[in-house]
PDB file of N, CA and C in Angstrom:
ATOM      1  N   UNK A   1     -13.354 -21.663  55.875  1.00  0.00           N
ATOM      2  CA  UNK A   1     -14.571 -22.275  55.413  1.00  0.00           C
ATOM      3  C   UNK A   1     -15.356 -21.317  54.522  1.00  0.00           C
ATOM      4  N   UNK A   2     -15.874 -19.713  55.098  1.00  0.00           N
ATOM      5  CA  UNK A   2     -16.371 -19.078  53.975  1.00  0.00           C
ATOM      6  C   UNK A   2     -15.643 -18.829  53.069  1.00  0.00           C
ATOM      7  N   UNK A   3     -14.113 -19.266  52.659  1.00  0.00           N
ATOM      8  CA  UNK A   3     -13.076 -18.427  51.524  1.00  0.00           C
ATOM      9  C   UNK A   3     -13.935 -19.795  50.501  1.00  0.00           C
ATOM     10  N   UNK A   4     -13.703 -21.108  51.135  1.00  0.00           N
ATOM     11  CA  UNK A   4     -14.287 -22.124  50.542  1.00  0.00           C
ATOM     12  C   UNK A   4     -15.444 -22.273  49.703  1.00  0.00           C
ATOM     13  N   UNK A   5     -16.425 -21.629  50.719  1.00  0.00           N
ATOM     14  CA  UNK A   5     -17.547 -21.547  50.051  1.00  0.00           C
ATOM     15  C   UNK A   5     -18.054 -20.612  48.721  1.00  0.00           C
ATOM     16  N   UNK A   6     -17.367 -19.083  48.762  1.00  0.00           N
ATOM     17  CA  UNK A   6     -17.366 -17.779  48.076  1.00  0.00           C
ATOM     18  C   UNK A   6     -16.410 -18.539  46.946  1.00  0.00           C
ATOM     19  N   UNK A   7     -15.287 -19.406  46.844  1.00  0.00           N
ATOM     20  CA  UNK A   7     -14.446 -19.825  45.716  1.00  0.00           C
ATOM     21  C   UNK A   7     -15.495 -20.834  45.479  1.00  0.00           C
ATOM     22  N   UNK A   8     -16.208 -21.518  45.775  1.00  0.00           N
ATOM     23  CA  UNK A   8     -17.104 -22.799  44.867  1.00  0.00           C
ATOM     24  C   UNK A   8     -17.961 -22.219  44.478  1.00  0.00           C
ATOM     25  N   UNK A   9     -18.931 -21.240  44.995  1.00  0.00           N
ATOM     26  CA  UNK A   9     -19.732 -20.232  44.427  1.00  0.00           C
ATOM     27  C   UNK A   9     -19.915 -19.420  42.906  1.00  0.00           C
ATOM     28  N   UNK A  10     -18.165 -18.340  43.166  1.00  0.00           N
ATOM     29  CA  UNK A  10     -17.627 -17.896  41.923  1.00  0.00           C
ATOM     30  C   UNK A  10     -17.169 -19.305  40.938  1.00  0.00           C
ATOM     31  N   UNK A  11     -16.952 -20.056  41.078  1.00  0.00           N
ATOM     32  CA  UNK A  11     -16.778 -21.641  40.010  1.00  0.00           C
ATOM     33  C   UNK A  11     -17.987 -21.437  39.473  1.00  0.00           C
ATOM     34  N   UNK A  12     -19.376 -21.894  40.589  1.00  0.00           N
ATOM     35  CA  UNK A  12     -20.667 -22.492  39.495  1.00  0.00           C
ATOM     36  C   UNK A  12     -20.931 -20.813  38.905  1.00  0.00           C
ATOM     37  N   UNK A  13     -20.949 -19.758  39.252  1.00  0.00           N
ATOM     38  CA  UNK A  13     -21.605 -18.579  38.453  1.00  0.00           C
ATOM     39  C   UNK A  13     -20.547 -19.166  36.805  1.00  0.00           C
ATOM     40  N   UNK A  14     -19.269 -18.681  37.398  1.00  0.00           N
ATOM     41  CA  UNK A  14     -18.089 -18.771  35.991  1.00  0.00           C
ATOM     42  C   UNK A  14     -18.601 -19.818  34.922  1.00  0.00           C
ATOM     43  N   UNK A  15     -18.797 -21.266  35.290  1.00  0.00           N
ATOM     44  CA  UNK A  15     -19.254 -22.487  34.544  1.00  0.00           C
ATOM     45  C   UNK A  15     -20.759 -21.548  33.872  1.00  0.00           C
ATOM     46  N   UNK A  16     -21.572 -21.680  34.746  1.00  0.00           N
ATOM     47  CA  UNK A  16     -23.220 -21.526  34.407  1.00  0.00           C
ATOM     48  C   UNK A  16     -23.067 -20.726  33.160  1.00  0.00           C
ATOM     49  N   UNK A  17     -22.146 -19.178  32.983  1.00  0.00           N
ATOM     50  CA  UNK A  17     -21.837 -17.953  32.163  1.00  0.00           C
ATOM     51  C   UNK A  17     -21.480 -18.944  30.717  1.00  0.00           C
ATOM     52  N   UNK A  18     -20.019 -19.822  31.904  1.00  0.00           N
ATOM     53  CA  UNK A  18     -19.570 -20.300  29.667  1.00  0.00           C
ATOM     54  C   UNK A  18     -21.051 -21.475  29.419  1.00  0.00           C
ATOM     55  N   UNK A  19     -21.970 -22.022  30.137  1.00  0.00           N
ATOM     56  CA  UNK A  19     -22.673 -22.486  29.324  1.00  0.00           C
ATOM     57  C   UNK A  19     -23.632 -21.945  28.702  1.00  0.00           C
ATOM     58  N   UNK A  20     -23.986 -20.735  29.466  1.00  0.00           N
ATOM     59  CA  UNK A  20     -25.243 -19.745  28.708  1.00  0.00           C
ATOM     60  C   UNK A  20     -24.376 -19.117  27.338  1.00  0.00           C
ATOM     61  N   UNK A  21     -23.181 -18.809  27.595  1.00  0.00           N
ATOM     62  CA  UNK A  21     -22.337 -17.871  26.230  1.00  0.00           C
ATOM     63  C   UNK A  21     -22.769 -19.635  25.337  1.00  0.00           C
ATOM     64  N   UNK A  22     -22.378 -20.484  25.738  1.00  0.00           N
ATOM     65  CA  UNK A  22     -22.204 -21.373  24.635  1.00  0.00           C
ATOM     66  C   UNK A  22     -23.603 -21.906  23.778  1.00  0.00           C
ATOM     67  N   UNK A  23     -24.403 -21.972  24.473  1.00  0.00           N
ATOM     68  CA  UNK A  23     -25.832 -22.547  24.051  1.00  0.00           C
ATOM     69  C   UNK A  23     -26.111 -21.308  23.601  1.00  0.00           C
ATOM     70  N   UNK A  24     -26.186 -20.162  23.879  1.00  0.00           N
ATOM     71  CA  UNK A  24     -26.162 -18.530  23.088  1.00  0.00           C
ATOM     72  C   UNK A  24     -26.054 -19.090  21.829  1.00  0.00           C
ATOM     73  N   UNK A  25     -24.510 -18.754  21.094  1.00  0.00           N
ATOM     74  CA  UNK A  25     -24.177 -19.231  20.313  1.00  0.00           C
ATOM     75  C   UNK A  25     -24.205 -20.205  19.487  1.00  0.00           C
ATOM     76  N   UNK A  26     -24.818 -21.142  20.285  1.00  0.00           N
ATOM     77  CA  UNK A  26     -25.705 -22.436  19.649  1.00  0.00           C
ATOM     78  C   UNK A  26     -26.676 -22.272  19.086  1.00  0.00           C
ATOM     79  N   UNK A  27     -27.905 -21.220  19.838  1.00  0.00           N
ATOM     80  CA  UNK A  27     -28.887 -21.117  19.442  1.00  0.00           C
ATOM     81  C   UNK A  27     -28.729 -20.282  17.929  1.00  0.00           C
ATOM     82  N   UNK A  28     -27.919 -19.193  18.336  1.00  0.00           N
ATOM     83  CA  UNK A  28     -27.714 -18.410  16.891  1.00  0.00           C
ATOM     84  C   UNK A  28     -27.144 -19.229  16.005  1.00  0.00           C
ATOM     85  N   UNK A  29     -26.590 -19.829  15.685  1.00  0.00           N
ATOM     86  CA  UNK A  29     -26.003 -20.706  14.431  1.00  0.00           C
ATOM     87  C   UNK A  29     -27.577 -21.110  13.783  1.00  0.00           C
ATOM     88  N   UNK A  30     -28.314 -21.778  14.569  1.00  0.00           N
ATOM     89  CA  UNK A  30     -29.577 -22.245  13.975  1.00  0.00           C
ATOM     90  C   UNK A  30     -30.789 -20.916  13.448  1.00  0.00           C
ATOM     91  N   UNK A  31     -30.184 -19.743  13.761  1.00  0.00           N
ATOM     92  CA  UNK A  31     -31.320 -18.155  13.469  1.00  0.00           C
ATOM     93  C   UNK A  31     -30.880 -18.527  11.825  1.00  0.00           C
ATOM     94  N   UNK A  32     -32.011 -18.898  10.747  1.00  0.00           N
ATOM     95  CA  UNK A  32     -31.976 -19.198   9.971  1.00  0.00           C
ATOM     96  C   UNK A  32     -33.166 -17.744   8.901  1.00  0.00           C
ATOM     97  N   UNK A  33     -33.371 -16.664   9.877  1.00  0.00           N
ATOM     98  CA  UNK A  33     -33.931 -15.589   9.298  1.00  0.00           C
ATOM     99  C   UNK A  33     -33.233 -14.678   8.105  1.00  0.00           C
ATOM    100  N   UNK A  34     -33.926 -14.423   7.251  1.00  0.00           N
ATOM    101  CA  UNK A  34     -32.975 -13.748   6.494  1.00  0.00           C
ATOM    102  C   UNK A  34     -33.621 -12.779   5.548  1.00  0.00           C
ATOM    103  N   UNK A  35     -32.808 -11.968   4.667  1.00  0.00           N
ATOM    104  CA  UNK A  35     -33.465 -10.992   4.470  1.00  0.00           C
ATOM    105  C   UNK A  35     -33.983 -11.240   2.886  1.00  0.00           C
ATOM    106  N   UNK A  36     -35.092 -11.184   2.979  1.00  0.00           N
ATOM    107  CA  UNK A  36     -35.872 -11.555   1.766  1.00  0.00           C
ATOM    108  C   UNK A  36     -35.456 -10.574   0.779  1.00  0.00           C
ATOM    109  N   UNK A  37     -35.539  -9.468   0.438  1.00  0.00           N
ATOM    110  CA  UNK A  37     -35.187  -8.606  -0.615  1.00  0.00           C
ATOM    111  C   UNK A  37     -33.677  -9.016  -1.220  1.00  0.00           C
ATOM    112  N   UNK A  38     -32.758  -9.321  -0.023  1.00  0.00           N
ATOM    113  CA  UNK A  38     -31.627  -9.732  -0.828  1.00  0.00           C
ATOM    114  C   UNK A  38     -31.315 -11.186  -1.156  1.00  0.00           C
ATOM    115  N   UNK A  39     -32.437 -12.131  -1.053  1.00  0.00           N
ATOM    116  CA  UNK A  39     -32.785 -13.441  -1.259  1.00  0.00           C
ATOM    117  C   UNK A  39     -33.121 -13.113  -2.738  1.00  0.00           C
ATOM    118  N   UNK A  40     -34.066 -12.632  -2.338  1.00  0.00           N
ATOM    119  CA  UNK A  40     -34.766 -12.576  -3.741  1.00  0.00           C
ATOM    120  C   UNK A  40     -34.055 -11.545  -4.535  1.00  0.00           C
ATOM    121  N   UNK A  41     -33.200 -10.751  -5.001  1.00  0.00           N
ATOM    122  CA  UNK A  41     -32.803 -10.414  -5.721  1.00  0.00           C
ATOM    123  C   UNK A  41     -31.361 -11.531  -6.501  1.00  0.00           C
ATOM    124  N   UNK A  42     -30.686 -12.252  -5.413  1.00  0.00           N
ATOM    125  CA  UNK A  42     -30.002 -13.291  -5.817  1.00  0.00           C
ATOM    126  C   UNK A  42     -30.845 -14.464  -6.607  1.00  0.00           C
ATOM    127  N   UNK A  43     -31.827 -14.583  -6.226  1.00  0.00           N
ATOM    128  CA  UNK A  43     -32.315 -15.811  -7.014  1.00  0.00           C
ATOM    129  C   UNK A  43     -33.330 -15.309  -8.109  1.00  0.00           C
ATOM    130  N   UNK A  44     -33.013 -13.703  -8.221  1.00  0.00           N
ATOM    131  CA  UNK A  44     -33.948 -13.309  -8.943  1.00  0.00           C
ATOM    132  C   UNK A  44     -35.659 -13.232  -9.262  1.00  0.00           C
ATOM    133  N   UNK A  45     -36.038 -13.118  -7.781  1.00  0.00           N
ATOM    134  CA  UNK A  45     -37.508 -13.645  -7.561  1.00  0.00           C
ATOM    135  C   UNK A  45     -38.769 -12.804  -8.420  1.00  0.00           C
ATOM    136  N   UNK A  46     -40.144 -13.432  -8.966  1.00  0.00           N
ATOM    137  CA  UNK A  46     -41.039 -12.126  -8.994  1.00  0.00           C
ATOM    138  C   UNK A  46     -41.806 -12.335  -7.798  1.00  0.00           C
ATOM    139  N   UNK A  47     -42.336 -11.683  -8.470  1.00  0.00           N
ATOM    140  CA  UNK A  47     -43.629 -10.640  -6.963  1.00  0.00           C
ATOM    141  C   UNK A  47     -44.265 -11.838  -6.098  1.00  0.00           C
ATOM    142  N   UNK A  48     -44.408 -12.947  -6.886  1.00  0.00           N
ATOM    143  CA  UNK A  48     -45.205 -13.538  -6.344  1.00  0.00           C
ATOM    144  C   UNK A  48     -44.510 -14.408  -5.732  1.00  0.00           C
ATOM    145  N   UNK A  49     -43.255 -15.103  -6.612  1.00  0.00           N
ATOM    146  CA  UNK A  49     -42.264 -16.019  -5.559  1.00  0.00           C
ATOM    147  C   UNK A  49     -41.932 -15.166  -4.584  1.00  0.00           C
ATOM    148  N   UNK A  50     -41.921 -14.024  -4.261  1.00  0.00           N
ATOM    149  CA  UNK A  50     -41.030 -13.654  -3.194  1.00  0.00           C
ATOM    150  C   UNK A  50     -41.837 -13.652  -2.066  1.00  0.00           C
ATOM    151  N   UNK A  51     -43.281 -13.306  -1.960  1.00  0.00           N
ATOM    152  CA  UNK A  51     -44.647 -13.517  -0.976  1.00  0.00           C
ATOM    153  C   UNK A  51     -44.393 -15.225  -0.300  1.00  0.00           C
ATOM    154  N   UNK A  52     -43.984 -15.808  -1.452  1.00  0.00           N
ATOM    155  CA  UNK A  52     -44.674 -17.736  -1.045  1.00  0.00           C
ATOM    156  C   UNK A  52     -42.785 -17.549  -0.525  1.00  0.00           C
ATOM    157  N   UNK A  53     -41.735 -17.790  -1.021  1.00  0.00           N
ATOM    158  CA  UNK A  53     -40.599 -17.465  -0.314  1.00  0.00           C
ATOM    159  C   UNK A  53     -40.576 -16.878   0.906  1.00  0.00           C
ATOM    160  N   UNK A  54     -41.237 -16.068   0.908  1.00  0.00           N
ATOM    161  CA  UNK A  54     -40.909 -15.305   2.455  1.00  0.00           C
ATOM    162  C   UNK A  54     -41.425 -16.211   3.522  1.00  0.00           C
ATOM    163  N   UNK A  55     -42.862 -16.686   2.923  1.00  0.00           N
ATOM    164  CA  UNK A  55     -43.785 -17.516   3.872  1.00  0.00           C
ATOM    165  C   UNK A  55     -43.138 -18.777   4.249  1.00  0.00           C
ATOM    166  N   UNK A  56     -42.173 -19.518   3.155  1.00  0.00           N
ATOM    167  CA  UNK A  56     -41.612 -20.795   3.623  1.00  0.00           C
ATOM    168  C   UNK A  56     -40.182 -20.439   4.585  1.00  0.00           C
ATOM    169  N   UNK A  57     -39.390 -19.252   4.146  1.00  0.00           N
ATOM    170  CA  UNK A  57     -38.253 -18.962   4.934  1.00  0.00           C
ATOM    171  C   UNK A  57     -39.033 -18.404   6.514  1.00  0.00           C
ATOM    172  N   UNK A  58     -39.836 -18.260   6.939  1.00  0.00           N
ATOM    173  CA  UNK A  58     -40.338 -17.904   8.278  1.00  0.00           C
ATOM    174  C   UNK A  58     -40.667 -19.788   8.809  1.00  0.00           C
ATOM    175  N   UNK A  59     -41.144 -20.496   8.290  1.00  0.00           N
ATOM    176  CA  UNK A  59     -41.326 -21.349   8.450  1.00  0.00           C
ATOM    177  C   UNK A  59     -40.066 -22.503   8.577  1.00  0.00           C
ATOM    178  N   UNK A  60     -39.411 -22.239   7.938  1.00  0.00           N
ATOM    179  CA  UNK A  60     -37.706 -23.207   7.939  1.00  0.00           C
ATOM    180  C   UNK A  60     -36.920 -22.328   9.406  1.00  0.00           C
ATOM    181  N   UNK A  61     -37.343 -20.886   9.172  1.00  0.00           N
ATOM    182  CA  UNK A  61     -36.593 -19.981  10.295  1.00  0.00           C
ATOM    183  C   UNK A  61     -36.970 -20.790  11.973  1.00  0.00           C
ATOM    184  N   UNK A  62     -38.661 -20.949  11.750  1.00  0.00           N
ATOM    185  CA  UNK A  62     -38.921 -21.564  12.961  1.00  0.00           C
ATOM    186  C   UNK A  62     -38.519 -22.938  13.268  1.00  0.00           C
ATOM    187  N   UNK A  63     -38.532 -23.624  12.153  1.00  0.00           N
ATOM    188  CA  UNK A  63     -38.278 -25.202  12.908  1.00  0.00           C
ATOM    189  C   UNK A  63     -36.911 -25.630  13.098  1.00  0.00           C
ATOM    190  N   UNK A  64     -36.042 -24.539  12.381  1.00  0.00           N
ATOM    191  CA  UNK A  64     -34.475 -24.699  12.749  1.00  0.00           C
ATOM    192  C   UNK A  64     -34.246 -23.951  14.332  1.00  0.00           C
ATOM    193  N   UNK A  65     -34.824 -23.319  14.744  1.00  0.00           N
ATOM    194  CA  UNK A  65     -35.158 -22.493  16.355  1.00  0.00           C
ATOM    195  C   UNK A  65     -35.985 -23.311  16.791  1.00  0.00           C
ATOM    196  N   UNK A  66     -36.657 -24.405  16.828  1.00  0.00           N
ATOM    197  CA  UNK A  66     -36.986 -25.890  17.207  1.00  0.00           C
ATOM    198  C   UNK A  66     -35.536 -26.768  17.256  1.00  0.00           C
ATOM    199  N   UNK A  67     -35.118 -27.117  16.378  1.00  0.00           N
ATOM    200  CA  UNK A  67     -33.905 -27.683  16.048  1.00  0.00           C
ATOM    201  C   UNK A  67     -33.136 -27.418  17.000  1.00  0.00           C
ATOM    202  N   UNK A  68     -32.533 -26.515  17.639  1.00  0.00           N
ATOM    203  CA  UNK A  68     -31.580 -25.750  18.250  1.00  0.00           C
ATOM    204  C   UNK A  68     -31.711 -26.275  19.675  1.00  0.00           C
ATOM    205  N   UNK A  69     -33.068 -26.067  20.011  1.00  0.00           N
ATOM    206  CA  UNK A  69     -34.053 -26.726  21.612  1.00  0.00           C
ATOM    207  C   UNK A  69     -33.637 -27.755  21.563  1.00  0.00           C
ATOM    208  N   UNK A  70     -33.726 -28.454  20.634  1.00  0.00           N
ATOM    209  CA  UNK A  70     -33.863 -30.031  20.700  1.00  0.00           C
ATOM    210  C   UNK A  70     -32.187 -30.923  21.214  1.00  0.00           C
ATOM    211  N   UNK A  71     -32.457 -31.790  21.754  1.00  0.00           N
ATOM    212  CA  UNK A  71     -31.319 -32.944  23.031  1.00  0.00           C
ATOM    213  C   UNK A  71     -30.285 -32.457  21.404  1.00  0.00           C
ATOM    214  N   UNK A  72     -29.169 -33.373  21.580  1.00  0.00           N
ATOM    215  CA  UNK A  72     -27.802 -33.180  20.961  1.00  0.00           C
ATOM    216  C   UNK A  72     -28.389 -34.426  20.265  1.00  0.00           C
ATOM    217  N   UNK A  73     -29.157 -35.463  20.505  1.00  0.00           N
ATOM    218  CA  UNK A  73     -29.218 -36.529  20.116  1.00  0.00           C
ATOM    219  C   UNK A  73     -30.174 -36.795  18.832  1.00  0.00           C
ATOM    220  N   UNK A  74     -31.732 -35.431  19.184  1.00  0.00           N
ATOM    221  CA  UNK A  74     -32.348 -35.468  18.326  1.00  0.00           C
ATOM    222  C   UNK A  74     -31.776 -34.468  17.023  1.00  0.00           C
ATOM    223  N   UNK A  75     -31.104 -33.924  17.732  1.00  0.00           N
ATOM    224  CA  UNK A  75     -30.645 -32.584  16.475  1.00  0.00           C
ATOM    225  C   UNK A  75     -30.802 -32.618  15.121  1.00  0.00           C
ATOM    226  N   UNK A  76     -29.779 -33.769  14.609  1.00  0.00           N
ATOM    227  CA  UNK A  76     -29.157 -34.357  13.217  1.00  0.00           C
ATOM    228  C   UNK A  76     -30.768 -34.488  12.610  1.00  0.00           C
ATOM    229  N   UNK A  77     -31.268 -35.563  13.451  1.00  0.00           N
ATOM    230  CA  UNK A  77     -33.194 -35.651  12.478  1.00  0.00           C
ATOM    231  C   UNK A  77     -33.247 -35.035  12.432  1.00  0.00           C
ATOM    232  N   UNK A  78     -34.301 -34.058  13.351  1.00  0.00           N
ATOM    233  CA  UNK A  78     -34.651 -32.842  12.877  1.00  0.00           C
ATOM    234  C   UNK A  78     -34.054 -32.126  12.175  1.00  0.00           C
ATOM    235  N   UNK A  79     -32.951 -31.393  12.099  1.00  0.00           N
ATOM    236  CA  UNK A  79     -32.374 -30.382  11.219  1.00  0.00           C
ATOM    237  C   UNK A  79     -32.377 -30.783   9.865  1.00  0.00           C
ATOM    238  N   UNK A  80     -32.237 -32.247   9.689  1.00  0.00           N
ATOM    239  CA  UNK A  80     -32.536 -32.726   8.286  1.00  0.00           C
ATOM    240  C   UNK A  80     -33.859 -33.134   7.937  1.00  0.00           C
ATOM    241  N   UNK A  81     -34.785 -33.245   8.859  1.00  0.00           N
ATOM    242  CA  UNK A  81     -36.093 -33.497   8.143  1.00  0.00           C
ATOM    243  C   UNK A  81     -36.610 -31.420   7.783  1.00  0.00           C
ATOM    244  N   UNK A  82     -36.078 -30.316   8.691  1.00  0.00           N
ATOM    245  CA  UNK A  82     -36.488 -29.526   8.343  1.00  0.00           C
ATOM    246  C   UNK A  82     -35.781 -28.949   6.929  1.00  0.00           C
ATOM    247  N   UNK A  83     -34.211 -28.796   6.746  1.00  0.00           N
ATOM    248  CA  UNK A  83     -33.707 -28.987   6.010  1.00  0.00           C
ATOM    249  C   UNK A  83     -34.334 -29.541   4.048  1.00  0.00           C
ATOM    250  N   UNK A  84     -34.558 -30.955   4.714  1.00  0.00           N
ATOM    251  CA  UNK A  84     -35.503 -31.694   2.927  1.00  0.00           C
ATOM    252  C   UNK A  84     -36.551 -30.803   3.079  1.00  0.00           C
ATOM    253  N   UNK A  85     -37.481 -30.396   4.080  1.00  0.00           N
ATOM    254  CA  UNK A  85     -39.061 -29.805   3.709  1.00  0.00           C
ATOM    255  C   UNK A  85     -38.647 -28.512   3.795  1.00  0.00           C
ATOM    256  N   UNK A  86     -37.742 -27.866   3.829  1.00  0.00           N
ATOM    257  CA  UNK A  86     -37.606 -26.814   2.830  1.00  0.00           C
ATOM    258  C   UNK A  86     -37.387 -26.726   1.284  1.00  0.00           C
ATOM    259  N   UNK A  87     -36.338 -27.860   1.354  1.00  0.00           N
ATOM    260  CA  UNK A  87     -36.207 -28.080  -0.393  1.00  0.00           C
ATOM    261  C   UNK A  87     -36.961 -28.263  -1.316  1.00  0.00           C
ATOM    262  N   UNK A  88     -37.723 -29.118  -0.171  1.00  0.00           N
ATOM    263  CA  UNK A  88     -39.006 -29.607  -1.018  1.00  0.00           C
ATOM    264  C   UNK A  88     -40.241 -28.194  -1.345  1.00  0.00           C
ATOM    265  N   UNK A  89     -40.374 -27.438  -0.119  1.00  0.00           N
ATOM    266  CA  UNK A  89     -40.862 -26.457  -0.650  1.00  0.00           C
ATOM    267  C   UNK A  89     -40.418 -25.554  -1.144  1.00  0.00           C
ATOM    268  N   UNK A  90     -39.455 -25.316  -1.698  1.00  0.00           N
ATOM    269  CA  UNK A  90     -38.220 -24.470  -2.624  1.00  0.00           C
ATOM    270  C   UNK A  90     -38.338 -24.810  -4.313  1.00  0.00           C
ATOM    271  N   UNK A  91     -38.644 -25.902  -3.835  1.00  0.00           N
ATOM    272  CA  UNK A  91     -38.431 -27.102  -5.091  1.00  0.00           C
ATOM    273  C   UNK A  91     -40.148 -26.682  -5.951  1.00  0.00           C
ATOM    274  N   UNK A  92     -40.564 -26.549  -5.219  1.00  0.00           N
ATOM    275  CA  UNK A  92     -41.867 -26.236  -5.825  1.00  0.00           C
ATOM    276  C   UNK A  92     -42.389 -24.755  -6.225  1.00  0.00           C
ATOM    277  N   UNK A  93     -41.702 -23.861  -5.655  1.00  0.00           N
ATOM    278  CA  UNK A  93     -42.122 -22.186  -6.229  1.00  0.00           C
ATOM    279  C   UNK A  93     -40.881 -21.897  -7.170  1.00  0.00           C
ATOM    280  N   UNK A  94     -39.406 -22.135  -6.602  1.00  0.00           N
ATOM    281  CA  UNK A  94     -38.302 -22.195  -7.998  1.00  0.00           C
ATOM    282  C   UNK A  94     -38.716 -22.671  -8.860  1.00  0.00           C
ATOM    283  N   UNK A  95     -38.033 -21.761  -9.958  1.00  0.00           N
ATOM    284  CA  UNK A  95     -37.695 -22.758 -11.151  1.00  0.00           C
ATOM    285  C   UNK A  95     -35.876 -23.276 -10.909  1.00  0.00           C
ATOM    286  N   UNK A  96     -35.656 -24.207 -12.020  1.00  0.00           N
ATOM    287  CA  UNK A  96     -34.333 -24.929 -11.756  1.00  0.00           C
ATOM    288  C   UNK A  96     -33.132 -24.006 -11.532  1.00  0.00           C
ATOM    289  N   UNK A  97     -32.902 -22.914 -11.901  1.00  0.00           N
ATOM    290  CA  UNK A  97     -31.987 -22.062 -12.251  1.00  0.00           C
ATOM    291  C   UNK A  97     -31.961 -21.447 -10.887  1.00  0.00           C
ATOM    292  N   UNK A  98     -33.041 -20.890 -10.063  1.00  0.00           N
ATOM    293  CA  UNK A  98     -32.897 -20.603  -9.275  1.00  0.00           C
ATOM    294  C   UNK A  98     -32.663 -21.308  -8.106  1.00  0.00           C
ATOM    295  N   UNK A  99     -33.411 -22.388  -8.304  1.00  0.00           N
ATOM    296  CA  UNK A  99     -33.238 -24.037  -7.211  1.00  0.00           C
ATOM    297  C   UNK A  99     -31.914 -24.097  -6.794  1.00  0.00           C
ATOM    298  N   UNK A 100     -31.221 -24.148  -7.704  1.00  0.00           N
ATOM    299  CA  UNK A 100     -29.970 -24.834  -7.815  1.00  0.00           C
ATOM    300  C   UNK A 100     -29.225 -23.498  -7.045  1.00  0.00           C
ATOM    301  N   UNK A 101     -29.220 -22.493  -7.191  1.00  0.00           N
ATOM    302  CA  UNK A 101     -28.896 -21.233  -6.502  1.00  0.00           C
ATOM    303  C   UNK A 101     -29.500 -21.270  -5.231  1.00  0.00           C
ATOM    304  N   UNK A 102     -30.366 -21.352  -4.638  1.00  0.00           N
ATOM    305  CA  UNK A 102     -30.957 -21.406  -3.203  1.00  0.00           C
ATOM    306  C   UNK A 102     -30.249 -22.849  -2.706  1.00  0.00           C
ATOM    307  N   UNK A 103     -29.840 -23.686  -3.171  1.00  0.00           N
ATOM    308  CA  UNK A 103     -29.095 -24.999  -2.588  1.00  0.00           C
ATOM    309  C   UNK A 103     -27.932 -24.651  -2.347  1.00  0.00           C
ATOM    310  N   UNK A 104     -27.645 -24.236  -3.272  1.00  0.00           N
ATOM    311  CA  UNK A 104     -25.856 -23.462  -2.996  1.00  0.00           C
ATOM    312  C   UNK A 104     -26.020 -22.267  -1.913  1.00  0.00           C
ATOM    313  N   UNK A 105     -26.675 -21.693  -1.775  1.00  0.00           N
ATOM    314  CA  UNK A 105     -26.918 -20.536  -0.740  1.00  0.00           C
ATOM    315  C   UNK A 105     -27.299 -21.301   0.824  1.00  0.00           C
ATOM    316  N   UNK A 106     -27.940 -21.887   0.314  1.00  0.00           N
ATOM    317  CA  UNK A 106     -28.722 -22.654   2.110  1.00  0.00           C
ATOM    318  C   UNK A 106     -27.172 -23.968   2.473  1.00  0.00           C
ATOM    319  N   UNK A 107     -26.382 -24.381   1.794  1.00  0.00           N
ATOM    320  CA  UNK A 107     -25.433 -25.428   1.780  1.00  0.00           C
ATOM    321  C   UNK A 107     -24.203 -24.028   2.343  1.00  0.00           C
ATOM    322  N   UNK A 108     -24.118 -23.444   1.883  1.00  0.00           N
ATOM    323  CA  UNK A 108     -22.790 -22.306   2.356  1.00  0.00           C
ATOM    324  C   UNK A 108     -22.887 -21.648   3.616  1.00  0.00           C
ATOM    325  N   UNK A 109     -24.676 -21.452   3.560  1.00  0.00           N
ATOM    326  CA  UNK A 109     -24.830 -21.463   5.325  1.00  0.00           C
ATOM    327  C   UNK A 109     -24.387 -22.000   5.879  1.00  0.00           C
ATOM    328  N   UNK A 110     -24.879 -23.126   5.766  1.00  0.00           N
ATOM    329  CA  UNK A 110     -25.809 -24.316   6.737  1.00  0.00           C
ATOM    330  C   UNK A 110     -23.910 -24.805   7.236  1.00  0.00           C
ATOM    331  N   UNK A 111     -22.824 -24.815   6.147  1.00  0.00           N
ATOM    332  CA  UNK A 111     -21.458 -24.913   6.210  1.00  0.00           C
ATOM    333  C   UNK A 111     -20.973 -24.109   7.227  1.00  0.00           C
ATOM    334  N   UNK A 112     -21.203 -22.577   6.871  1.00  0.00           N
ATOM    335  CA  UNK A 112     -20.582 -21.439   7.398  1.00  0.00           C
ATOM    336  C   UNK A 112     -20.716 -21.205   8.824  1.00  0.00           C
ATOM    337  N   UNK A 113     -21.913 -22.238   9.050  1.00  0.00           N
ATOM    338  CA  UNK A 113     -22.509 -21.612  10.297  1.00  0.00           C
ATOM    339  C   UNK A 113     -22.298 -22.700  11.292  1.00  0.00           C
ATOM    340  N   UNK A 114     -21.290 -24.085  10.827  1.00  0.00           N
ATOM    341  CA  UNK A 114     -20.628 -25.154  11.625  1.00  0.00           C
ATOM    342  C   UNK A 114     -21.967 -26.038  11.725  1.00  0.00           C
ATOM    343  N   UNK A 115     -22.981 -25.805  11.100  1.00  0.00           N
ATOM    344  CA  UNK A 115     -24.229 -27.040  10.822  1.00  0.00           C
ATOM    345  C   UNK A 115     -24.160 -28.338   9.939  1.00  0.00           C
ATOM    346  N   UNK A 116     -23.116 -28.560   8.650  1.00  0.00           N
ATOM    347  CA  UNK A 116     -23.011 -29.419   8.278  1.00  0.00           C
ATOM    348  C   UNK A 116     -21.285 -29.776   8.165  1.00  0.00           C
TER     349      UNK A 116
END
């Protein structure tokens, strides 16, 4: 009876581990922080896009770490309503040249990182 009990025991620790490793890993796919100097040297930023850039990438950083929290069910919305209101605020301190470069950059993530 205790071999019984000590083997169902070691089961729920073993399970509980792969679900914390897995939601771990869940959560990081959605760490959407990144490093502004080498943002902005790819999209070629000045002084001033890179201040209003930084301020919207802390802001996309947080609601995708919202995203992550959120049921399996709400995920897809959210990640795409945060997703457009980044673009949208991307869309407004870029110019086109660079736009189009931060879409291709946030799309190779958002790929790389098993999000789309």
């Amino acid at each position: 009876m205790m071999l019984t009990i000590a083997m169902a025991l070691t089961m729920t620790v073993a399970f509980a581990e792969g679900e914390n490793e897995k939601n771990n890993q869940n959560v990081q796919a959605y760490n959407m922080r990144v490093n502004i100097s080498m943002l902005a040297k790819a999209l070629q930023l000045n002084s001033d896009q890179i201040e209003t850039v930084q301020f919207v990438q802390e802001q996309f950083s947080r609601e995708m770490m919202n995203v992550a929290e959120a049921t399996e069910e709400e995920r897809p919305e959210k990640m795409q309503k945060a997703v457009n209101r980044d673009l949208a605020n991307m869309r407004y301190i870029l110019n086109e040249d660079q736009y189009r470069t931060y879409v291709r950059i946030l799309n190779v993530t958002l790929h790389n990182r098993g999000l789309r």
